[in-house]
C-alpha atoms as a PDB file:
ATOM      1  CA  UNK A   1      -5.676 -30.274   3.152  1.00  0.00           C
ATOM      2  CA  UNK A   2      -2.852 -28.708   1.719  1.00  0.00           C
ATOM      3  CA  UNK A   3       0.017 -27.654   3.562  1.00  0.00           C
ATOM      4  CA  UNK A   4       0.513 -23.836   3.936  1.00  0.00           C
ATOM      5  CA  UNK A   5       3.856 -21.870   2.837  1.00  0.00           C
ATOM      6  CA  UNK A   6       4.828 -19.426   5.528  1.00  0.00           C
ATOM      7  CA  UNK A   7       7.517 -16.772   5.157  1.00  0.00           C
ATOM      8  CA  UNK A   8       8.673 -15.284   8.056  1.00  0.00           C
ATOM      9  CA  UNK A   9      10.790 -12.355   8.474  1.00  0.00           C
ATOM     10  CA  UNK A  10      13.267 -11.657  11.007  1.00  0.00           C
ATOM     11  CA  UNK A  11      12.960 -15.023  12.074  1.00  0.00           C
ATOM     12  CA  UNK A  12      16.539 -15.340  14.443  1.00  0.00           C
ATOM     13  CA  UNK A  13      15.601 -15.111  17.374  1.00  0.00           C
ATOM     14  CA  UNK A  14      13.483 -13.609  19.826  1.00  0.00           C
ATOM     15  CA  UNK A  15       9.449 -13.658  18.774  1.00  0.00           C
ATOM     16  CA  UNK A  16      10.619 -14.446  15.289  1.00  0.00           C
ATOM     17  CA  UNK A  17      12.204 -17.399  16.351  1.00  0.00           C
ATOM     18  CA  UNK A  18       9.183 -18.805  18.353  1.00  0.00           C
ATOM     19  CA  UNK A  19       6.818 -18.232  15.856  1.00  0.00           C
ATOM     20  CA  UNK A  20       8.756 -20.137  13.527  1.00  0.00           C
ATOM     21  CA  UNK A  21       9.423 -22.882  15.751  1.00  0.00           C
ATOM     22  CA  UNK A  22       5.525 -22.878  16.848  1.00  0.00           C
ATOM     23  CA  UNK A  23       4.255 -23.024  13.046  1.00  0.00           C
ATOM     24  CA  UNK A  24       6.807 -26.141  11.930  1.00  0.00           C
ATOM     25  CA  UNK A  25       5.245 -28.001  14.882  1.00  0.00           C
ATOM     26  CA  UNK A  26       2.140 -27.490  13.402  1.00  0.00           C
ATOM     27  CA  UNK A  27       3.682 -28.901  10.263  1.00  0.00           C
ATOM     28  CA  UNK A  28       3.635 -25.776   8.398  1.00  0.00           C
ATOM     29  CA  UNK A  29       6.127 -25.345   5.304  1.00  0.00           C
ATOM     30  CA  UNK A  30       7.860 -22.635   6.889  1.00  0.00           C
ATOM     31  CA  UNK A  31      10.807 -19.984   5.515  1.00  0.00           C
ATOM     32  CA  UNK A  32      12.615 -17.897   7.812  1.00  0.00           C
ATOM     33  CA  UNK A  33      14.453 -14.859   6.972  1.00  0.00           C
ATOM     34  CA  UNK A  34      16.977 -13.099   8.652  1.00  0.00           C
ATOM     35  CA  UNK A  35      19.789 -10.574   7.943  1.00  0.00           C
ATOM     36  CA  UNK A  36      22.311 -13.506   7.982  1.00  0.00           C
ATOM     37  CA  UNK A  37      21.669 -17.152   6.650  1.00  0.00           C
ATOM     38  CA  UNK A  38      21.572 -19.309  10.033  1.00  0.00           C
ATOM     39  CA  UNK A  39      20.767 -22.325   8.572  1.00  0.00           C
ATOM     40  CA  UNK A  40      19.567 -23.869   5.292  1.00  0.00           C
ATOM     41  CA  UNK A  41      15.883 -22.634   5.895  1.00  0.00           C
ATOM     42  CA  UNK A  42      16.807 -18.941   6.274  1.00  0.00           C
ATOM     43  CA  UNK A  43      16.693 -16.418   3.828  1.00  0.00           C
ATOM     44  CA  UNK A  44      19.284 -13.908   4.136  1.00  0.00           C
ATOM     45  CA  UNK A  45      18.340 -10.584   3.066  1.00  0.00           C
ATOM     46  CA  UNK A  46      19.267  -7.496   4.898  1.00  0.00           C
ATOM     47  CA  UNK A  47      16.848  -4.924   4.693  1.00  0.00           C
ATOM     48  CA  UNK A  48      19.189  -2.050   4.469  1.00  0.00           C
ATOM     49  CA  UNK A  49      19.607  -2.480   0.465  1.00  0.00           C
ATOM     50  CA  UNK A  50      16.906  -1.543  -1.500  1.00  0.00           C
ATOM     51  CA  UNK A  51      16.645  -4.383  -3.198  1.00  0.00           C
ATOM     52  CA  UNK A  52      16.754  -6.805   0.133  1.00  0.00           C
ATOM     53  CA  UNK A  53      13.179  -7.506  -0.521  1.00  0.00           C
ATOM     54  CA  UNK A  54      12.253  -8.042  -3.803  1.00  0.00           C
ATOM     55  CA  UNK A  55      15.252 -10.926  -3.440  1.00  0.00           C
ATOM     56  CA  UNK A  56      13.974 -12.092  -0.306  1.00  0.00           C
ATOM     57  CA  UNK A  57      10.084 -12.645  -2.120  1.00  0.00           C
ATOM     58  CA  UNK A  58      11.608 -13.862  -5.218  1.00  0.00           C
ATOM     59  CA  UNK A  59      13.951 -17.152  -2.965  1.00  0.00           C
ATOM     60  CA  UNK A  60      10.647 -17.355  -0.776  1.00  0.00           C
ATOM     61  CA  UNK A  61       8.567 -18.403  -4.101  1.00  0.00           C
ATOM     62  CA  UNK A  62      10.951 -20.683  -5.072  1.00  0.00           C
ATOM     63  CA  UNK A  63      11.196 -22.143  -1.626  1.00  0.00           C
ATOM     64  CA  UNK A  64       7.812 -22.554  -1.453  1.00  0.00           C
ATOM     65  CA  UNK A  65       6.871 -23.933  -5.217  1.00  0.00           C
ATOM     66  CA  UNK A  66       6.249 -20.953  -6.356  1.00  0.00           C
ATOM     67  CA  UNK A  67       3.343 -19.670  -3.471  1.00  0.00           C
ATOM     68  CA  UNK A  68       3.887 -17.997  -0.116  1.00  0.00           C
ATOM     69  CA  UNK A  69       0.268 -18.540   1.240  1.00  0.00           C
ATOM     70  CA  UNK A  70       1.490 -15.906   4.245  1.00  0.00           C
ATOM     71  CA  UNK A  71       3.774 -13.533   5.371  1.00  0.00           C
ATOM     72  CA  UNK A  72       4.553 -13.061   9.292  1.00  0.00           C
ATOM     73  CA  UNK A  73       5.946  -9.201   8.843  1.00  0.00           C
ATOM     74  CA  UNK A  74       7.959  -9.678  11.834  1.00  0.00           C
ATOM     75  CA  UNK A  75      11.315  -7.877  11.166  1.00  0.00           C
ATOM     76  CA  UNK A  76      12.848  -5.188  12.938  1.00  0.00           C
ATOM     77  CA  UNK A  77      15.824  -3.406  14.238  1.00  0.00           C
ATOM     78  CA  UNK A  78      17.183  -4.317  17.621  1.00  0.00           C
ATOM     79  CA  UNK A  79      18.812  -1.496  19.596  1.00  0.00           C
ATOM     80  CA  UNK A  80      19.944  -2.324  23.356  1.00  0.00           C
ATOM     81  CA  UNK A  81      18.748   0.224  25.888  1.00  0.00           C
ATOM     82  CA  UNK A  82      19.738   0.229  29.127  1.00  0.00           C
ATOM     83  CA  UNK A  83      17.371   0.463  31.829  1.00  0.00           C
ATOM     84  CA  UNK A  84      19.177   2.279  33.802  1.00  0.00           C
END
């Protein structure tokens, strides 16, 4: 059986984070992204340039040989709200 490619976006922390952490257990190939590189199997790409995610795709394909097999669409903006 051949190993999957996963890309994952917004992949620092939070959900992101455990999904990515989950899926390489499994022994998925697995490429994170993230608005800032934090470490050598991120992607940074932030999604506020236009062109974030057509370079994001293109360093996922060559990450993965050339195939992505799926995308976890998990990016997002964080904003803090107070509860109070």
């Amino acid at each position: 059986m051949e190993i999957p490619a996963i890309l994952v976006t917004g992949s620092s922390r939070g959900i992101g984070a455990a999904i990515v952490q989950g899926l390489r257990k499994r022994g998925a190939t697995v490429i994170g992204h993230a608005t800032r590189a934090i470490d050598s199997d991120t992607i940074a790409a932030d999604f506020a340039d236009p062109g974030a995610a057509r370079l994001l795709w293109d360093q996922a394909l060559a990450a993965g040989d050339g195939k992505i097999d799926v995308l976890v669409n998990n990016a997002g903006l964080f904003a803090a709200s107070p509860i109070g």
